[in-house]
N, C-alpha and C. Protein backbone atom coordinates (compact mmCIF):
# COMPACT_ATOMS: atom_id res chain seq x y z
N UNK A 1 181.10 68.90 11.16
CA UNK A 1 181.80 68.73 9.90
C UNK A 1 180.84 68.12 8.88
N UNK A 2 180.81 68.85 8.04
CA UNK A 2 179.61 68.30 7.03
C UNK A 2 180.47 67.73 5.62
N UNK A 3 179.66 66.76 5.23
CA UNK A 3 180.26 65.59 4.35
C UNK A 3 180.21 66.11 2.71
N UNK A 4 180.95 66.29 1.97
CA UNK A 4 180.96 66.72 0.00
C UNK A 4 179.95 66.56 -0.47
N UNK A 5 180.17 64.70 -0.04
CA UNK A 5 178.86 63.55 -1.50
C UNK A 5 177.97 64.22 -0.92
N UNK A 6 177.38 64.22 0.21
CA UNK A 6 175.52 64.67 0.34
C UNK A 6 175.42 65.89 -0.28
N UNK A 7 175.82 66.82 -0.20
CA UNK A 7 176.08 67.77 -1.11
C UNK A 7 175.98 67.77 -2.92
N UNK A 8 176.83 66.44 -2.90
CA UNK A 8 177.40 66.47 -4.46
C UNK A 8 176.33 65.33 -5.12
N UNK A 9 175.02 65.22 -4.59
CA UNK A 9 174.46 63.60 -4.59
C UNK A 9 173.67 64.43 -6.14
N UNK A 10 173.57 63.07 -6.89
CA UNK A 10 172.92 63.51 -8.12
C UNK A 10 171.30 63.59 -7.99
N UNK A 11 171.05 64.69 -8.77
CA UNK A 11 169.48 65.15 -9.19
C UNK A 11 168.91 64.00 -9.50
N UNK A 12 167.44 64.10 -9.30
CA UNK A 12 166.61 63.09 -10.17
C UNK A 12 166.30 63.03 -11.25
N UNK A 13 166.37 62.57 -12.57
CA UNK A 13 166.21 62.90 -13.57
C UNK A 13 164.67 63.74 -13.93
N UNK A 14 164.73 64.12 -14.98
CA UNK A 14 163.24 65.17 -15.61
C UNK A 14 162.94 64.63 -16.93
N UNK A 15 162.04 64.86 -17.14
CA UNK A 15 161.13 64.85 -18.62
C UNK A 15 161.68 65.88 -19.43
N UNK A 16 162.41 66.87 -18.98
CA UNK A 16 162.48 67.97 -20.18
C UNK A 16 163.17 67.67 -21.46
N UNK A 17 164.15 67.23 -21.25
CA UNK A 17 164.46 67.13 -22.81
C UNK A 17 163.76 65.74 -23.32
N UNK A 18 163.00 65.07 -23.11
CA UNK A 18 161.87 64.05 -23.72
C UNK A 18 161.06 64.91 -24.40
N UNK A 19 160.52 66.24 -23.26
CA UNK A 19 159.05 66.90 -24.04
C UNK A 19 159.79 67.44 -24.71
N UNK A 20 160.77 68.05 -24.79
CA UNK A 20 161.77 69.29 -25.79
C UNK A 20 161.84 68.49 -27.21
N UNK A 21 162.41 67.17 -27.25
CA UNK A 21 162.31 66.16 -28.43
C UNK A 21 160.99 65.83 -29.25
N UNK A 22 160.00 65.98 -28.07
CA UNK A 22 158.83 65.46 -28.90
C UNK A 22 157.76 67.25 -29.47
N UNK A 23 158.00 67.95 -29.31
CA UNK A 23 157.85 69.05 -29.65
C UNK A 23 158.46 69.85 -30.47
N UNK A 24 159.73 69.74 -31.06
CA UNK A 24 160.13 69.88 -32.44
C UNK A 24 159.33 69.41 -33.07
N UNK A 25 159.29 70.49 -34.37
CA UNK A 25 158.45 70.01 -35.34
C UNK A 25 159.37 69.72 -36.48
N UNK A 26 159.06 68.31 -37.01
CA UNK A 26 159.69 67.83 -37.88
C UNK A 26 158.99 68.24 -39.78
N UNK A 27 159.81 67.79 -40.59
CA UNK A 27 159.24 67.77 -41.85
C UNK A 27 158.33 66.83 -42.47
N UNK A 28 157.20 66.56 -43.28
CA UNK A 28 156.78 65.38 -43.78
C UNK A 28 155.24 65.73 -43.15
N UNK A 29 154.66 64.80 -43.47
CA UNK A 29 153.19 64.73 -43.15
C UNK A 29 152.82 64.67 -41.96
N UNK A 30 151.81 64.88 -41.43
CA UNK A 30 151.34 64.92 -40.00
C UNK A 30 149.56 64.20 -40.01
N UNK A 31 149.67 63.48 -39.67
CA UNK A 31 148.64 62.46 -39.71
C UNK A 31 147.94 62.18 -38.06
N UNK A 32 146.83 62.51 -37.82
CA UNK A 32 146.21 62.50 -36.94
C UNK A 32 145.95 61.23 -35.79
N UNK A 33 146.46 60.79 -35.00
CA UNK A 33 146.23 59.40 -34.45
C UNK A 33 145.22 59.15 -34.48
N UNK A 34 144.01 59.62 -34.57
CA UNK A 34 142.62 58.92 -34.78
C UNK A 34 142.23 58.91 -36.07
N UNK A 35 142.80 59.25 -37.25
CA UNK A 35 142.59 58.75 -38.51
C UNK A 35 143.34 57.38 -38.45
N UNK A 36 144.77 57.05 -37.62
CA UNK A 36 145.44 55.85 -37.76
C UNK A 36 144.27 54.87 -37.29
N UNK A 37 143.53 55.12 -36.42
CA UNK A 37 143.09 54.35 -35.58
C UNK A 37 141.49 53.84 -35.97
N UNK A 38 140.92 54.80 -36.80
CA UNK A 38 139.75 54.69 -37.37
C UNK A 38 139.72 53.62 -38.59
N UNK A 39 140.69 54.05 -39.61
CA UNK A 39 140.82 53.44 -41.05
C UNK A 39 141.19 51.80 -40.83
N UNK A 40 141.93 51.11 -40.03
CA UNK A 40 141.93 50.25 -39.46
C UNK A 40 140.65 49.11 -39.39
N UNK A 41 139.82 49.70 -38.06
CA UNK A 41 138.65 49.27 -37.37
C UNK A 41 137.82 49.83 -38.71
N UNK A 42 137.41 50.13 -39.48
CA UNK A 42 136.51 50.37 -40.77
C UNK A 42 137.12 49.73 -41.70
N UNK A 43 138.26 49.37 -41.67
CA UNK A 43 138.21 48.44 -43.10
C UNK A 43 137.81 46.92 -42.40
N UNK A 44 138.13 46.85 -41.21
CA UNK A 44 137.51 45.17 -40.50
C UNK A 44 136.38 45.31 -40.57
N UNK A 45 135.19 46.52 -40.34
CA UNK A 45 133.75 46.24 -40.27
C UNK A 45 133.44 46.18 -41.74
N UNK A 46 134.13 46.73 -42.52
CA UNK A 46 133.51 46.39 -43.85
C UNK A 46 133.96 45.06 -44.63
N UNK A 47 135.48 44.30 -43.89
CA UNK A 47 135.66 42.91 -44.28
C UNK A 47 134.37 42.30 -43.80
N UNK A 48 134.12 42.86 -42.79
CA UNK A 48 132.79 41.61 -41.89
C UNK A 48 131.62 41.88 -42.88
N UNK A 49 131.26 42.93 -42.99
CA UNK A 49 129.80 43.49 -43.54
C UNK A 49 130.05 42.53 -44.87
N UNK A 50 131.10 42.37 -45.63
CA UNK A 50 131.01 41.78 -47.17
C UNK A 50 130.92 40.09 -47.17
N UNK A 51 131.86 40.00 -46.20
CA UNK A 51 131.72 38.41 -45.25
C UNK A 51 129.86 37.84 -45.34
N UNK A 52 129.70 38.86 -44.55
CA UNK A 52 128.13 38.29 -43.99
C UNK A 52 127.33 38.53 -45.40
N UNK A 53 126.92 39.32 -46.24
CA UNK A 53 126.09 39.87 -47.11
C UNK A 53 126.24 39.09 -48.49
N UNK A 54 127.87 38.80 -48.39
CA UNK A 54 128.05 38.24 -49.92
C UNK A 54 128.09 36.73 -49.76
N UNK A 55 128.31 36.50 -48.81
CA UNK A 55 128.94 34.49 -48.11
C UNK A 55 127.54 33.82 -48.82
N UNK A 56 127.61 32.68 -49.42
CA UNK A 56 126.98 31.56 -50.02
C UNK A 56 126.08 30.83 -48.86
């Protein structure tokens, strides 16, 4: 005699509708993560560079 629940036991969940969400393409600008990540770290080396060059 075999038992329903083992039968009826729930799936493991998936990624698909995560990747399905992040793969729509939305409206508005699209900006490169390594421009976010560059403009950042270059405006600190050039706080430093003006720091050191201009400092009394």
């Amino acid at each position: 005699m075999s038992s329903k629940k083992s039968k009826a036991a729930p799936l493991p969940a998936s990624s698909g509708g995560l990747m399905r969400f992040f793969e729509d393409e939305t409206k508005g600008w699209r900006i490169n993560p390594k421009i976010i990540v560059t403009i950042p770290i270059s405006l600190i080396i050039v706080s430093w560079l003006i720091d050191i060059f201009l400092a009394p």
